[in-house]
Protein backbone atom coordinates (compact mmCIF):
# COMPACT_ATOMS: atom_id res chain seq x y z
CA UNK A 1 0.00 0.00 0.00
CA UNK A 2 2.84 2.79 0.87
CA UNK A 3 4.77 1.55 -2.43
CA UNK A 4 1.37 2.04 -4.57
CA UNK A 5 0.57 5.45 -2.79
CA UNK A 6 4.23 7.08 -2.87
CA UNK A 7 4.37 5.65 -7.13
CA UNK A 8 1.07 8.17 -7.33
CA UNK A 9 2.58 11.07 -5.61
CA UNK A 10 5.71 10.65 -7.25
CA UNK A 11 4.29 10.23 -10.65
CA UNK A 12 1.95 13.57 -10.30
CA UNK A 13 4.74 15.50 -8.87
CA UNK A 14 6.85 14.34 -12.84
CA UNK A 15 3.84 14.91 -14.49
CA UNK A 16 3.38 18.91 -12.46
CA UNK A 17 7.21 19.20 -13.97
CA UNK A 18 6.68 18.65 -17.34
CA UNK A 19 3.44 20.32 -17.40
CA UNK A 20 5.43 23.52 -16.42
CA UNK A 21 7.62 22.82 -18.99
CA UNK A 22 5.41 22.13 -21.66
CA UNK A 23 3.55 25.31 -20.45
CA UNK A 24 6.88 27.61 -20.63
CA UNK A 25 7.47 26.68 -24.05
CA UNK A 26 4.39 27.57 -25.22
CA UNK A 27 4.81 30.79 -24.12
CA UNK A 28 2.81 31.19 -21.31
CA UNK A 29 3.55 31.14 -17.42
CA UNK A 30 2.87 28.44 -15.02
CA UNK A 31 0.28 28.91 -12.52
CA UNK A 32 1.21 28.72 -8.84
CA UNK A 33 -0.97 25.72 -8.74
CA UNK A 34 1.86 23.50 -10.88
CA UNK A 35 4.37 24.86 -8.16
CA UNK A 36 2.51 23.64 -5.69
CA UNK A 37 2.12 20.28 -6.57
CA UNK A 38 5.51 19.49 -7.95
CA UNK A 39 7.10 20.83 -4.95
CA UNK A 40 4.62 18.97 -2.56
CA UNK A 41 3.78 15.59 -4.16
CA UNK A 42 7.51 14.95 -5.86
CA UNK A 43 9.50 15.13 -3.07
CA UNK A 44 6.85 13.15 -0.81
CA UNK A 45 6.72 10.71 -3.21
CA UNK A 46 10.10 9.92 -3.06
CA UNK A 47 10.39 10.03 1.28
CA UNK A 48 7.63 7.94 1.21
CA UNK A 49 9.45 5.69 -1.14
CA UNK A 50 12.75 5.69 1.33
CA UNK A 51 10.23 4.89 4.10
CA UNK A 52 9.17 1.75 2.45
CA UNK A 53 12.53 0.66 1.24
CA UNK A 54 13.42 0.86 5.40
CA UNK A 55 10.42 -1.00 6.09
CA UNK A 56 10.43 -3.67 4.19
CA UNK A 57 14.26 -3.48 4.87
CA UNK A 58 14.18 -4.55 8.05
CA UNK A 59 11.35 -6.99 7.80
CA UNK A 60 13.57 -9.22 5.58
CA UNK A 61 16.01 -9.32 8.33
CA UNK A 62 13.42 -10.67 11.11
């Protein structure tokens, strides 16, 4: 379940990035809303990928 749900947030924070992207070279500016959710859904994505790595890290060991 944490592997599916940081893959989602890690995916829409990629997607956010090269929606700004595709956005800036069309001309136009990003809204504040593509920010937002790059800068928030990216980087929990990946913590919440190093959080299941640990997990299921250490319940291999046991």
């Amino acid at each position: 379940m944490l592997l599916a749900l940081a893959s989602v947030c890690f995916v829409i924070g990629v997607v956010a990035i090269i929606a700004m992207f595709a956005v800036l070279v069309s001309g136009g500016a990003p809204g504040l809303w593509l920010y937002l959710t790059a800068m928030i859904f990216l980087p929990l994505g990946f913590v919440l990928m190093i959080a299941f790595t640990l997990r299921s890290g250490r319940r291999a060991r046991r």
